[in-house]
PDB file of N, CA and C in Angstrom:
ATOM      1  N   UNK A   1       1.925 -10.247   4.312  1.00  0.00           N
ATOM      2  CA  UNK A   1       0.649  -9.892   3.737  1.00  0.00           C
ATOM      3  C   UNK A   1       0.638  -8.396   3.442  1.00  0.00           C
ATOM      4  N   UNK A   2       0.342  -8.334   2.262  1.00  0.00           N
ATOM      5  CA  UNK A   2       0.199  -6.496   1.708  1.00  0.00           C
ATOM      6  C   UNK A   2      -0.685  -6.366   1.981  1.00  0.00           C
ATOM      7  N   UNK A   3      -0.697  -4.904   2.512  1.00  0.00           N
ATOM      8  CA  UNK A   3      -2.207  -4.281   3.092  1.00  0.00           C
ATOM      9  C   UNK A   3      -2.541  -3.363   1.897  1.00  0.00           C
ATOM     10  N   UNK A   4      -3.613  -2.904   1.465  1.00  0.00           N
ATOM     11  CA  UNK A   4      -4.118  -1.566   0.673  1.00  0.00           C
ATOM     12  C   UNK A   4      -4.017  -0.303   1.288  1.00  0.00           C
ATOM     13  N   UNK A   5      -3.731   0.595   0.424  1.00  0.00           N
ATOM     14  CA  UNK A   5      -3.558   2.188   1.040  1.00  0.00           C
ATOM     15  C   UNK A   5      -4.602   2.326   2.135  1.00  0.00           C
ATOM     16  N   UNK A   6      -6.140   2.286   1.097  1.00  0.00           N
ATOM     17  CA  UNK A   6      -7.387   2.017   2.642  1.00  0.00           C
ATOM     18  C   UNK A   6      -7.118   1.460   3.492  1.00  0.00           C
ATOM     19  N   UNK A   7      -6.534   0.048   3.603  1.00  0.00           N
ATOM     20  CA  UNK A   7      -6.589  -0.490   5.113  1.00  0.00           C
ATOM     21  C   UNK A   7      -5.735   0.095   5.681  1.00  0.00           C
ATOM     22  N   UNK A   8      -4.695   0.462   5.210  1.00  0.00           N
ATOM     23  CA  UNK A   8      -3.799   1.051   6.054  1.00  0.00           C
ATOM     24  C   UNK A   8      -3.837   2.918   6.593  1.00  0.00           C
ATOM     25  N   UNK A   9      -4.918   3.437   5.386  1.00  0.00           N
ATOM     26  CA  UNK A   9      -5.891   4.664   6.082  1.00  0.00           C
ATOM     27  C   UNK A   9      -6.576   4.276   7.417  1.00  0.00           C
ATOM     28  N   UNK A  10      -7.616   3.310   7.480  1.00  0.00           N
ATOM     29  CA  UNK A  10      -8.628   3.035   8.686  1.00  0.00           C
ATOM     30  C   UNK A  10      -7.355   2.375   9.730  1.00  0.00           C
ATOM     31  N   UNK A  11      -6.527   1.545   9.638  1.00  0.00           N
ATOM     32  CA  UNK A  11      -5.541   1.204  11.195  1.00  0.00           C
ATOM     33  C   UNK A  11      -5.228   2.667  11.135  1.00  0.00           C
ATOM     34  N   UNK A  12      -4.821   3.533  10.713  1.00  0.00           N
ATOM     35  CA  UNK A  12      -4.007   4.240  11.046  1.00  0.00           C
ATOM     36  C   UNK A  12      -5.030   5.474  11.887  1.00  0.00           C
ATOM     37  N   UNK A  13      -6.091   5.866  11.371  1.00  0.00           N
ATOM     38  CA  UNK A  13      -7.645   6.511  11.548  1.00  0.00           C
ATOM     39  C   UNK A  13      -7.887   5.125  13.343  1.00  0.00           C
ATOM     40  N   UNK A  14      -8.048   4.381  13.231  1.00  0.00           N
ATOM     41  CA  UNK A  14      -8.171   3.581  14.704  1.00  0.00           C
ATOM     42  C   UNK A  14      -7.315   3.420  15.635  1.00  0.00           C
ATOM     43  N   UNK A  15      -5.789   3.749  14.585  1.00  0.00           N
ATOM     44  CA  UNK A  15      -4.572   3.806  16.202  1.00  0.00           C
ATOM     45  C   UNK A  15      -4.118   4.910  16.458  1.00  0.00           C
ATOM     46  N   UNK A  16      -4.500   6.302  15.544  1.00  0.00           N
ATOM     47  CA  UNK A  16      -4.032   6.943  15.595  1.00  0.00           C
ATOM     48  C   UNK A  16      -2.707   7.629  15.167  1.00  0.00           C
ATOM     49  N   UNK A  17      -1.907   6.429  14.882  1.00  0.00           N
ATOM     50  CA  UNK A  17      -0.658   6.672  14.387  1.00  0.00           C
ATOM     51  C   UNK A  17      -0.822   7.481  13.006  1.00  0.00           C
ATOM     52  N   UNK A  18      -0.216   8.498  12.786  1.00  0.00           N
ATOM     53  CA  UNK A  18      -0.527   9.011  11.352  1.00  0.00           C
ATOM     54  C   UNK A  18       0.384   8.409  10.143  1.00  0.00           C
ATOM     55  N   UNK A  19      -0.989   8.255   9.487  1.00  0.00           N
ATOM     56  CA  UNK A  19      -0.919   7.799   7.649  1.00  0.00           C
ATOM     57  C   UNK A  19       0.489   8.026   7.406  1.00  0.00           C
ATOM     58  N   UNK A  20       0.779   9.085   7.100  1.00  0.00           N
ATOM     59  CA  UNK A  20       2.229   9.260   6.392  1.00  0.00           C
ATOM     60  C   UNK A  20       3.328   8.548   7.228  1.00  0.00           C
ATOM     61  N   UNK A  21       3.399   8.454   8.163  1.00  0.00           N
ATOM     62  CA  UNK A  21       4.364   7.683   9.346  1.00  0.00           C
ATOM     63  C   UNK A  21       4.116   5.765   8.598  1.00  0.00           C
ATOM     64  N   UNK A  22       2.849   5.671   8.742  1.00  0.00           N
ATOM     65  CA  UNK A  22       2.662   4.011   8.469  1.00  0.00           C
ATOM     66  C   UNK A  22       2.966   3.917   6.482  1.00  0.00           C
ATOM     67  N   UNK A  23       2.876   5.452   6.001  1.00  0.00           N
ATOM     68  CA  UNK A  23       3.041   4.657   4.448  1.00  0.00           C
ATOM     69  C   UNK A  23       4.793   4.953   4.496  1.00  0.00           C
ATOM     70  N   UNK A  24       5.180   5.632   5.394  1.00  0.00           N
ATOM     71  CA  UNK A  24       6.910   5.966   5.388  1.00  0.00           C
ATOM     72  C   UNK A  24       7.381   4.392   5.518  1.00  0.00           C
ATOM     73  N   UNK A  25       6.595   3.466   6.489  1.00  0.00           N
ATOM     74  CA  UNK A  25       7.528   2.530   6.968  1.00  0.00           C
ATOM     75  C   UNK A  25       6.882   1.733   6.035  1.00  0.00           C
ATOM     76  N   UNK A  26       6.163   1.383   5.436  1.00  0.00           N
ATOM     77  CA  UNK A  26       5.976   0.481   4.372  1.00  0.00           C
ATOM     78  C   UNK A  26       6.774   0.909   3.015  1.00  0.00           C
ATOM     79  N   UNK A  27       6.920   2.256   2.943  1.00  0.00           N
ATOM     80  CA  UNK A  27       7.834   2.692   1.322  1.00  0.00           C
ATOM     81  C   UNK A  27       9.433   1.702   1.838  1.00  0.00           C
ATOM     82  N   UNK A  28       9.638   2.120   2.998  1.00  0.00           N
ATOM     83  CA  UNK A  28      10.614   1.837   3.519  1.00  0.00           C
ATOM     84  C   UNK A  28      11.550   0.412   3.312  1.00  0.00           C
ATOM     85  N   UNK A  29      10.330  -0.765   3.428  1.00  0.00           N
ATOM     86  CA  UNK A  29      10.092  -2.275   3.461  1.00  0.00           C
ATOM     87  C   UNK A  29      10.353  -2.578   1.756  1.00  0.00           C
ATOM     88  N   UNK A  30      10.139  -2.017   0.756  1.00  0.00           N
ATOM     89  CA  UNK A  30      10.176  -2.252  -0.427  1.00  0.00           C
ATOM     90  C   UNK A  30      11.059  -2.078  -0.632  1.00  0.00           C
ATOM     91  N   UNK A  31      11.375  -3.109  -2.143  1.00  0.00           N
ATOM     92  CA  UNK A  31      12.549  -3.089  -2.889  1.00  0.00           C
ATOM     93  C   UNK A  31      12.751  -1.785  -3.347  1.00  0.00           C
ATOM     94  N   UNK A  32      14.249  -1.323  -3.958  1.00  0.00           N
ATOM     95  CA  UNK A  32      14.518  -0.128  -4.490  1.00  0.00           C
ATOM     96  C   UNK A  32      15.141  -0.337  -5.447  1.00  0.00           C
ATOM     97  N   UNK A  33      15.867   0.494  -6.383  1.00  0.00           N
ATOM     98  CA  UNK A  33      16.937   0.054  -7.035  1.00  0.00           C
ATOM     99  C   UNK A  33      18.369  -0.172  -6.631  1.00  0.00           C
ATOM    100  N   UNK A  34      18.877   0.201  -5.685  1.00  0.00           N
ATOM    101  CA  UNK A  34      19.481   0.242  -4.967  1.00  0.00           C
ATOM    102  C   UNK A  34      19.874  -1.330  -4.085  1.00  0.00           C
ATOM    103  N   UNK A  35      18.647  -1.789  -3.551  1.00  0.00           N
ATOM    104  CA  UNK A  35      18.570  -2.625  -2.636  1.00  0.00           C
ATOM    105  C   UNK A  35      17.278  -3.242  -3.355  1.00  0.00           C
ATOM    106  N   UNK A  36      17.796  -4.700  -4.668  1.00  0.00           N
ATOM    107  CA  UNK A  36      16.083  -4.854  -5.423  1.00  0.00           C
ATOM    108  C   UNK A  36      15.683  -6.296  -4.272  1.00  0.00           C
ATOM    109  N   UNK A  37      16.629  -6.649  -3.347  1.00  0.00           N
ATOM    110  CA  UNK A  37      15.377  -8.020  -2.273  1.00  0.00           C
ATOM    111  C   UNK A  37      15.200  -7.457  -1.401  1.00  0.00           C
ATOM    112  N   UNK A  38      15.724  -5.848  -0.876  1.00  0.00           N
ATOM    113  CA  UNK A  38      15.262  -5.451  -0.044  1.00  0.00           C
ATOM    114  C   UNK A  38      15.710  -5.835   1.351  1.00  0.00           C
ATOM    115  N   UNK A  39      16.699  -6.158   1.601  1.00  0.00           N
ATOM    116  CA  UNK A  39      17.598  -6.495   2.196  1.00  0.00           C
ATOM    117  C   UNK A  39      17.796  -5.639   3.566  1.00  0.00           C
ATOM    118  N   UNK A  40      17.799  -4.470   3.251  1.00  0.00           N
ATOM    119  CA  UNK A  40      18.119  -3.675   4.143  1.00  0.00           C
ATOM    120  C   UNK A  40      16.754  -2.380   4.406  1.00  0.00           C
ATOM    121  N   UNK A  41      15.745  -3.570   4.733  1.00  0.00           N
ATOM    122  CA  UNK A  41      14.484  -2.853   4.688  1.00  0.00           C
ATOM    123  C   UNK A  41      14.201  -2.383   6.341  1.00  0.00           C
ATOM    124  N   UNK A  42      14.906  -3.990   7.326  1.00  0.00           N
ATOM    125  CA  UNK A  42      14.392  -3.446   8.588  1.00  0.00           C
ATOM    126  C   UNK A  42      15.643  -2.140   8.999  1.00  0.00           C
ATOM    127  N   UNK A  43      16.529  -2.026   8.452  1.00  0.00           N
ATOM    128  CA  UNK A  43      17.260  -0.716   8.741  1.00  0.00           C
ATOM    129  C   UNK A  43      16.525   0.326   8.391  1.00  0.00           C
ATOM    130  N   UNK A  44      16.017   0.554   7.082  1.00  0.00           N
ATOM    131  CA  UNK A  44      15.306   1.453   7.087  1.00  0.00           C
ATOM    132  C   UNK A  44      14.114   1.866   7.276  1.00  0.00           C
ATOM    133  N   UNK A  45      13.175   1.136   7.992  1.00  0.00           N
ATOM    134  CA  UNK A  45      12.249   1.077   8.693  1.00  0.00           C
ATOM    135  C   UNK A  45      13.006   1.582  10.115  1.00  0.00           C
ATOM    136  N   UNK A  46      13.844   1.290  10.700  1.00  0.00           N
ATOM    137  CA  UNK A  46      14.456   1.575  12.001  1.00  0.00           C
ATOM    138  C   UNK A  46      14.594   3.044  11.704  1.00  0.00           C
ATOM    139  N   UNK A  47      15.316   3.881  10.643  1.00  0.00           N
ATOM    140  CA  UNK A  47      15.975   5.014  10.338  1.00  0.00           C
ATOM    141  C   UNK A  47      14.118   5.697  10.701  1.00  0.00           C
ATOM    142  N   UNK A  48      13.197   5.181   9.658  1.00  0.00           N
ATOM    143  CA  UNK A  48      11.955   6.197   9.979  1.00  0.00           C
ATOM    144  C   UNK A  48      11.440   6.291  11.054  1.00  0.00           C
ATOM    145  N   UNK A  49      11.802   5.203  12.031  1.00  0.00           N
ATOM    146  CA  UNK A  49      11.111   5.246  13.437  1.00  0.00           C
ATOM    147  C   UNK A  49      12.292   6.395  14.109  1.00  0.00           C
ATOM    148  N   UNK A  50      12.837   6.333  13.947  1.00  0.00           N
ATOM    149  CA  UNK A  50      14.090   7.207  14.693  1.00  0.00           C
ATOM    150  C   UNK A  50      13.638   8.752  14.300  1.00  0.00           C
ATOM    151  N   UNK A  51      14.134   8.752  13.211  1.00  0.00           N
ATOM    152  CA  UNK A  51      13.793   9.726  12.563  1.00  0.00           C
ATOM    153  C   UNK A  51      12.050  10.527  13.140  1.00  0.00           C
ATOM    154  N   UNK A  52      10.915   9.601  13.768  1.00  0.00           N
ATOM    155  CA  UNK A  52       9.806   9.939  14.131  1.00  0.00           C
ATOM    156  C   UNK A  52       9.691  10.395  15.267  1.00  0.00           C
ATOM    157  N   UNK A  53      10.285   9.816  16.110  1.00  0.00           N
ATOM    158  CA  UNK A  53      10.634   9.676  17.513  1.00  0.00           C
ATOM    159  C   UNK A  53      11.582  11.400  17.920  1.00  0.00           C
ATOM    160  N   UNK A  54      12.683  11.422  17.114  1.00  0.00           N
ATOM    161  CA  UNK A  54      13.486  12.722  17.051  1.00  0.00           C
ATOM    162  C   UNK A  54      12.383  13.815  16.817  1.00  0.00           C
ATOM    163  N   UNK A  55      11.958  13.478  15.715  1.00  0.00           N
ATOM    164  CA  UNK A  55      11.036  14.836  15.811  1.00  0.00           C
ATOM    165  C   UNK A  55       9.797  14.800  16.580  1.00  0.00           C
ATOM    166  N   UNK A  56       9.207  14.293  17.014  1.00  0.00           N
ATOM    167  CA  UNK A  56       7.914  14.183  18.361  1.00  0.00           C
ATOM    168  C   UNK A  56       8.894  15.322  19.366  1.00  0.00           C
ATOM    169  N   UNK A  57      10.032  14.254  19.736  1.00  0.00           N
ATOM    170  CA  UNK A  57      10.912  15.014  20.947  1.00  0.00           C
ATOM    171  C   UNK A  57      11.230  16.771  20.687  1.00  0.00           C
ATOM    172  N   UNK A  58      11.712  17.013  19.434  1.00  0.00           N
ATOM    173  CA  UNK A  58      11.729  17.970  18.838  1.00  0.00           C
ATOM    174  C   UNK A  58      10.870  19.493  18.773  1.00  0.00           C
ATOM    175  N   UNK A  59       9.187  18.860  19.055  1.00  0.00           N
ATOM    176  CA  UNK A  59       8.380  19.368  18.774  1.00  0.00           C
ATOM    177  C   UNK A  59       7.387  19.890  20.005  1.00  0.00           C
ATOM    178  N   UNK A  60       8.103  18.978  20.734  1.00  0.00           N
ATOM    179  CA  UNK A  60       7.516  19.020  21.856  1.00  0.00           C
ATOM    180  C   UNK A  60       7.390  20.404  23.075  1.00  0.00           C
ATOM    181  N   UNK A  61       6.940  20.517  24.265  1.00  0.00           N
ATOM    182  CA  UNK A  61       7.434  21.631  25.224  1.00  0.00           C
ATOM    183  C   UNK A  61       9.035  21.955  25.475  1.00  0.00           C
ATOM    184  N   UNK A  62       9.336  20.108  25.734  1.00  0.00           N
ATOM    185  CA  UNK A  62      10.984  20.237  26.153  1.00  0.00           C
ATOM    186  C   UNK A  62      11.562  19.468  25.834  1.00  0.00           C
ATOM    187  N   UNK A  63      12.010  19.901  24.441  1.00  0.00           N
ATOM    188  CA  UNK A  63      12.247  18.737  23.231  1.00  0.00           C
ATOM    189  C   UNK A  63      13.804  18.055  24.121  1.00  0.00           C
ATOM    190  N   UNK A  64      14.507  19.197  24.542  1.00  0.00           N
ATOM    191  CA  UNK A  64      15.697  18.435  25.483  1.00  0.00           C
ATOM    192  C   UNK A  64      15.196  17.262  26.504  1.00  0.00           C
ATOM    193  N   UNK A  65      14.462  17.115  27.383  1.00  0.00           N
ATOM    194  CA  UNK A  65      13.823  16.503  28.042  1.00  0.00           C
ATOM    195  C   UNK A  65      13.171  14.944  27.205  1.00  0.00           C
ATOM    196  N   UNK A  66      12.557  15.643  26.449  1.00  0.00           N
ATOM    197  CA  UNK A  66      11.727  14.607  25.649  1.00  0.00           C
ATOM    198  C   UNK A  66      13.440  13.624  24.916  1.00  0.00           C
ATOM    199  N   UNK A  67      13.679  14.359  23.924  1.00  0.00           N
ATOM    200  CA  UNK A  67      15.521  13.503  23.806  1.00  0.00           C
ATOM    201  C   UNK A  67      15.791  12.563  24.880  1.00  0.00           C
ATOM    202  N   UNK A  68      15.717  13.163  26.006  1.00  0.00           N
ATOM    203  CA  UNK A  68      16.636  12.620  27.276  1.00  0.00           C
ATOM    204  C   UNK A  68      16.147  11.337  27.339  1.00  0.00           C
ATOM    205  N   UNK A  69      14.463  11.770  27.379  1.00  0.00           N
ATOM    206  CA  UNK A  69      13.609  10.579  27.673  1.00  0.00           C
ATOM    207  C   UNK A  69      13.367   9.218  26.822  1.00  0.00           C
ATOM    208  N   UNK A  70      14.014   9.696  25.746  1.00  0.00           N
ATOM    209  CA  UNK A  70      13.621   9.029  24.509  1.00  0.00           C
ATOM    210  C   UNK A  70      15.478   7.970  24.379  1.00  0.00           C
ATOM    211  N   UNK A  71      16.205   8.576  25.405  1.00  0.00           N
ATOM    212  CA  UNK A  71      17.816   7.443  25.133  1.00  0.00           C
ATOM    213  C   UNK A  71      18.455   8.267  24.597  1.00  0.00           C
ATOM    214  N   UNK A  72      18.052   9.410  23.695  1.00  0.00           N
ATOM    215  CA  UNK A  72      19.179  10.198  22.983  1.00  0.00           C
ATOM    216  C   UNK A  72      20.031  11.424  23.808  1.00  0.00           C
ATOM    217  N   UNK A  73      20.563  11.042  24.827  1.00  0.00           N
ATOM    218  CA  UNK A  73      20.969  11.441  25.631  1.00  0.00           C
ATOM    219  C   UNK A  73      21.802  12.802  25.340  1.00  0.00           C
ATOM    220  N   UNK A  74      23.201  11.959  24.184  1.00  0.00           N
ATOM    221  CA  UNK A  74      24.012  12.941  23.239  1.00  0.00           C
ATOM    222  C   UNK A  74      23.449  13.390  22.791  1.00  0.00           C
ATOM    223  N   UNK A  75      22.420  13.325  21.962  1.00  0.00           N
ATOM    224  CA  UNK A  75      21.645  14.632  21.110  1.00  0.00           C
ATOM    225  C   UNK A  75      21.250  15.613  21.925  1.00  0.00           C
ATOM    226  N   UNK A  76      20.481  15.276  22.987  1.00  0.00           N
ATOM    227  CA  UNK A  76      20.232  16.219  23.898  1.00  0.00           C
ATOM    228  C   UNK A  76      21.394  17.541  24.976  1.00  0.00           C
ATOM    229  N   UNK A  77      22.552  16.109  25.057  1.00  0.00           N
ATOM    230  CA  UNK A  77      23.214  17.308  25.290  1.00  0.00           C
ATOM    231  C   UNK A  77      23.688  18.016  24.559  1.00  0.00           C
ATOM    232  N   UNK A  78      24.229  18.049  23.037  1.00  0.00           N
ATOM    233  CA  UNK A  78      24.860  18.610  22.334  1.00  0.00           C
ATOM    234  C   UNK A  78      23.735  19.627  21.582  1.00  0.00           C
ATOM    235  N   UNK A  79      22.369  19.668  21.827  1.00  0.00           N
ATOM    236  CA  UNK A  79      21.189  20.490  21.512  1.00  0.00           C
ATOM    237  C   UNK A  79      21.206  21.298  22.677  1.00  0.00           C
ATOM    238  N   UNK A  80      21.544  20.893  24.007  1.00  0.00           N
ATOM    239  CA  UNK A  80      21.157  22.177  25.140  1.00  0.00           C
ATOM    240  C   UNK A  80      22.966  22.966  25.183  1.00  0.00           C
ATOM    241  N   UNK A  81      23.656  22.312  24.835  1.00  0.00           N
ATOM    242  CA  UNK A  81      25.132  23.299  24.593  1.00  0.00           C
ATOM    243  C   UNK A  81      24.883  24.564  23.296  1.00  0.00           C
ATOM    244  N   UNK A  82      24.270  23.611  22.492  1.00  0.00           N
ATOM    245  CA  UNK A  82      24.465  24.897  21.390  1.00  0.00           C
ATOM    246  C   UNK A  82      23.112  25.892  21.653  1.00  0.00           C
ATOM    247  N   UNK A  83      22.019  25.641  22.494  1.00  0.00           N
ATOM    248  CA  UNK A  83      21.273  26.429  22.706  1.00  0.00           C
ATOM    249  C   UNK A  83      21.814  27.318  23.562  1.00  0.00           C
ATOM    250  N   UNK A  84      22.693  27.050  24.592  1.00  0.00           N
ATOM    251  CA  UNK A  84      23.428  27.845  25.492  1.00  0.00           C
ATOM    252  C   UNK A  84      24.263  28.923  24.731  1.00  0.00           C
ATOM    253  N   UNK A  85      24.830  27.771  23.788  1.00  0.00           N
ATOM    254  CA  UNK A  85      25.589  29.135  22.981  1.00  0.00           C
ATOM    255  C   UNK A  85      25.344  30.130  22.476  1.00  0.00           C
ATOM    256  N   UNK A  86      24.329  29.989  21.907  1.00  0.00           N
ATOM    257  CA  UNK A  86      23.431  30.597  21.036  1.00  0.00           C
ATOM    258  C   UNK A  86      22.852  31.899  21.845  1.00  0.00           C
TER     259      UNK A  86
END
């Protein structure tokens, strides 16, 4: 079922999750030229959640921490090595 930009303004306004995050994973779900049945929609729906998740952690107090917490273990360590280096 397709939702409208509005409905998907007000869920997003009631869960909080922000708009651009919920229209990322719906651009996501659509055909492209590339991919026209769309085939490889729940991958890229996966890539924007990842991709969301990285940067929350990112943004955060202790984005290393937050990584850690989040499974990305390697990212985290290879983010607190080069901060060391640095």
């Amino acid at each position: 079922m397709a939702h409208t930009d509005e409905e998907l303004r007000e869920a997003s306004a009631r869960s909080g999750i922000p708009f651009d995050y919920i229209m990322r994973l719906k651009a996501a779900g659509e055909p492209t030229p590339d991919d026209p049945r769309a085939d490889n929609a729940l991958v890229k729906q996966f890539t924007v959640i990842f991709d969301h998740y990285v940067a929350r952690s990112l943004t955060g107090t202790d984005p290393i921490g937050a990584l850690r917490q989040f499974g990305l273990t390697e990212t985290a360590d290879a983010l607190e090595a080069a901060l060391l280096k640095g």
